[in-house]
C-alpha atoms as a PDB file:
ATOM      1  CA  UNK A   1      56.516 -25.928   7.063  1.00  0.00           C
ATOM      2  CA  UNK A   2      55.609 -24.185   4.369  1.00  0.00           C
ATOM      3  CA  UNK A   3      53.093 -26.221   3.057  1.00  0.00           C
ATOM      4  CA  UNK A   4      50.895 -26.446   6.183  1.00  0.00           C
ATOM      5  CA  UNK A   5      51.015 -22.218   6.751  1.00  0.00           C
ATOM      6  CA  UNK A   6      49.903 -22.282   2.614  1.00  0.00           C
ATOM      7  CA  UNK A   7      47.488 -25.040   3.268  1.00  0.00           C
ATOM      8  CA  UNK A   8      46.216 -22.716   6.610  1.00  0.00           C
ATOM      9  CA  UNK A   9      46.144 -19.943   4.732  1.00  0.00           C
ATOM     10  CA  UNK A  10      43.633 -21.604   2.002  1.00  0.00           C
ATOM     11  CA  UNK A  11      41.209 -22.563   4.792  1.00  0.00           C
ATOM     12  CA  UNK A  12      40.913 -19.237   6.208  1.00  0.00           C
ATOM     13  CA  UNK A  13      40.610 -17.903   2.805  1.00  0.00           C
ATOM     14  CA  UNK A  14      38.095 -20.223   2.218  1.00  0.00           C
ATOM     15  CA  UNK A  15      36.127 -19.838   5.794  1.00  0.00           C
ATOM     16  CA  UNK A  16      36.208 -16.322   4.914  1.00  0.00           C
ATOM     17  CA  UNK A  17      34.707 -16.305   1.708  1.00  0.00           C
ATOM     18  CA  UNK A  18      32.433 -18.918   2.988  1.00  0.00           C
ATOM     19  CA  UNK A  19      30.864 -16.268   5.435  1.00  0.00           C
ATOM     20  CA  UNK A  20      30.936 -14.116   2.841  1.00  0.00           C
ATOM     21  CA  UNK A  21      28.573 -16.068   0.822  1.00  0.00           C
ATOM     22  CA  UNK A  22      26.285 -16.347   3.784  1.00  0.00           C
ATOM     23  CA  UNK A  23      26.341 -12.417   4.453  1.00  0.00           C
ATOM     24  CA  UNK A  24      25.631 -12.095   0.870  1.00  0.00           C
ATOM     25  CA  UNK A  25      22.861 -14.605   0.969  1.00  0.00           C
ATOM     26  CA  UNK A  26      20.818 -13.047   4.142  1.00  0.00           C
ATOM     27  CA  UNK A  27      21.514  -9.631   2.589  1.00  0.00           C
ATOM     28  CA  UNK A  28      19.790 -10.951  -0.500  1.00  0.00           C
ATOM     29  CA  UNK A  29      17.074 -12.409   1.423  1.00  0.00           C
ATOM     30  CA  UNK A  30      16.505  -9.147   3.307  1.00  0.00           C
ATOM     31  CA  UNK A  31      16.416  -6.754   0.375  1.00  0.00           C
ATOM     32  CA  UNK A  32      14.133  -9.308  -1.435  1.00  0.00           C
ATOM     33  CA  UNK A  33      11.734  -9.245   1.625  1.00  0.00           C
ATOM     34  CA  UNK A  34      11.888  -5.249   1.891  1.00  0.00           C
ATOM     35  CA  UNK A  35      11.171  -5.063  -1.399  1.00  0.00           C
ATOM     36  CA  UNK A  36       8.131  -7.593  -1.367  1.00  0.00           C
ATOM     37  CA  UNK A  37       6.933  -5.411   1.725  1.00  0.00           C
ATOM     38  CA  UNK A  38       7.374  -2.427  -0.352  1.00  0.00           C
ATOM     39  CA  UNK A  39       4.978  -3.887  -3.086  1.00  0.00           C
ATOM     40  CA  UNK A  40       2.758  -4.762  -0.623  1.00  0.00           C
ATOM     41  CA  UNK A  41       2.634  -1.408   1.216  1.00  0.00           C
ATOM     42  CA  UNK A  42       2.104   0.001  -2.443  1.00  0.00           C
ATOM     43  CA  UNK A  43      -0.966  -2.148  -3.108  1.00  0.00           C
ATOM     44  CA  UNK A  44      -2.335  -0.613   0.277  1.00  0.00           C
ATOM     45  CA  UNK A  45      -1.844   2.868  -0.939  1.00  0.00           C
ATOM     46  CA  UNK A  46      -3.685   2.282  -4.654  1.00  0.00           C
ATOM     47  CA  UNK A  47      -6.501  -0.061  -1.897  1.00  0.00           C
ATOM     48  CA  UNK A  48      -6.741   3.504   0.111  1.00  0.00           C
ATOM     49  CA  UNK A  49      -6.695   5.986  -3.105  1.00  0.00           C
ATOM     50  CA  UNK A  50      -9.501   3.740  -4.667  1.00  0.00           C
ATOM     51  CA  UNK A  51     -11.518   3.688  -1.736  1.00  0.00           C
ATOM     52  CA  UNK A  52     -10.972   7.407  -1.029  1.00  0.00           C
ATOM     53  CA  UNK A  53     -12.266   7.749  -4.792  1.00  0.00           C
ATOM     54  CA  UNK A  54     -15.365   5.829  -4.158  1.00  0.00           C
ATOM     55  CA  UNK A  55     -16.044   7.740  -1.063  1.00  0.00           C
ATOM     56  CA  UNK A  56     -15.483  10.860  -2.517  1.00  0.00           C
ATOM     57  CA  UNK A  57     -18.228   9.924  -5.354  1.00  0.00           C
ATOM     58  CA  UNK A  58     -20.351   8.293  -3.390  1.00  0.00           C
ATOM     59  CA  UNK A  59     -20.207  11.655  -1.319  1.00  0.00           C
ATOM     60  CA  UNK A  60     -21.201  13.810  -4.038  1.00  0.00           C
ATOM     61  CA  UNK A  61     -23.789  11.579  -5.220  1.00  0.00           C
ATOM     62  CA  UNK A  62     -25.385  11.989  -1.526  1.00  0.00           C
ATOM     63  CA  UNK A  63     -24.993  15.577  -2.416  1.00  0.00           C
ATOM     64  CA  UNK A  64     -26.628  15.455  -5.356  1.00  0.00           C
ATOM     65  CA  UNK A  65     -29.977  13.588  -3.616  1.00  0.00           C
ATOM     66  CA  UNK A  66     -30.150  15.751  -1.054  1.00  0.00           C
ATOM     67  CA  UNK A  67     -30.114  18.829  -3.417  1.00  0.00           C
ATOM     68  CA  UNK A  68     -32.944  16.859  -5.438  1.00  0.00           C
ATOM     69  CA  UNK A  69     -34.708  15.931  -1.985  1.00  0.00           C
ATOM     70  CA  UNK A  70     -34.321  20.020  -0.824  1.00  0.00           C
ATOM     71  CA  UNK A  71     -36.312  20.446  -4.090  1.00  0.00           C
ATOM     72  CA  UNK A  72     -38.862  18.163  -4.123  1.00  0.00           C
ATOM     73  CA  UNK A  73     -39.507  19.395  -0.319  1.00  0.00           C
ATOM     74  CA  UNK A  74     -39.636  23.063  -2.024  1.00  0.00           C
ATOM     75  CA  UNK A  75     -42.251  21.906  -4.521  1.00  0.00           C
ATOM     76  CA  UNK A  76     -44.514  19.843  -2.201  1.00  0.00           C
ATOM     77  CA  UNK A  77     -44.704  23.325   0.138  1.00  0.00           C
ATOM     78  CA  UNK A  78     -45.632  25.193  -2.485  1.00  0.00           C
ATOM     79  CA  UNK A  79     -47.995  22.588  -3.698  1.00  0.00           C
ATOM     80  CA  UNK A  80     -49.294  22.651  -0.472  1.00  0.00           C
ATOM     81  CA  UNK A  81     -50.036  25.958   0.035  1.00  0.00           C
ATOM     82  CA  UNK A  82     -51.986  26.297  -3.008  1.00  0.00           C
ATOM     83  CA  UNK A  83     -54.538  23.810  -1.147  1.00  0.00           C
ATOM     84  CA  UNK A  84     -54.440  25.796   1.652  1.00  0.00           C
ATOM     85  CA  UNK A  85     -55.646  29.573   0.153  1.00  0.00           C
END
């Protein structure tokens, strides 16, 4: 009777908000690992801007040598033609 359609209609109730949960739960558990993968991609970007840095100084410090080593060359020919006249 009426009892057992009330007593059916808890356990779907219940099934349902059982699955629920569990949709809920992996939903969680997804958004929690995109945003750990987000982080992480993040990290990789500062990683790549740092190293871009570096290379960029390290870059204009092999600049600045060869602009010194251009002038030392300058000054040893023109030491070196003084021997030679």
């Amino acid at each position: 009777g009426i009892i057992a359609q009330i007593n059916d209609y808890q356990m779907t109730i219940a099934s349902a908000v059982e699955e629920q949960t569990a949709t809920t739960n992996e939903m969680n558990r997804s958004i929690s690992e995109a945003a750990m993968s987000s982080s992480q991609i993040a990290a990789n970007i500062s990683g790549v801007a740092e190293a871009t840095q570096r290379t960029s100084g390290n870059a204009a410090d092999a600049r600045q040598a060869a602009d010194r080593l251009n002038a030392m060359s300058t000054d040893l020919r023109t030491l070196v033609g003084r021997f030679r006249y």
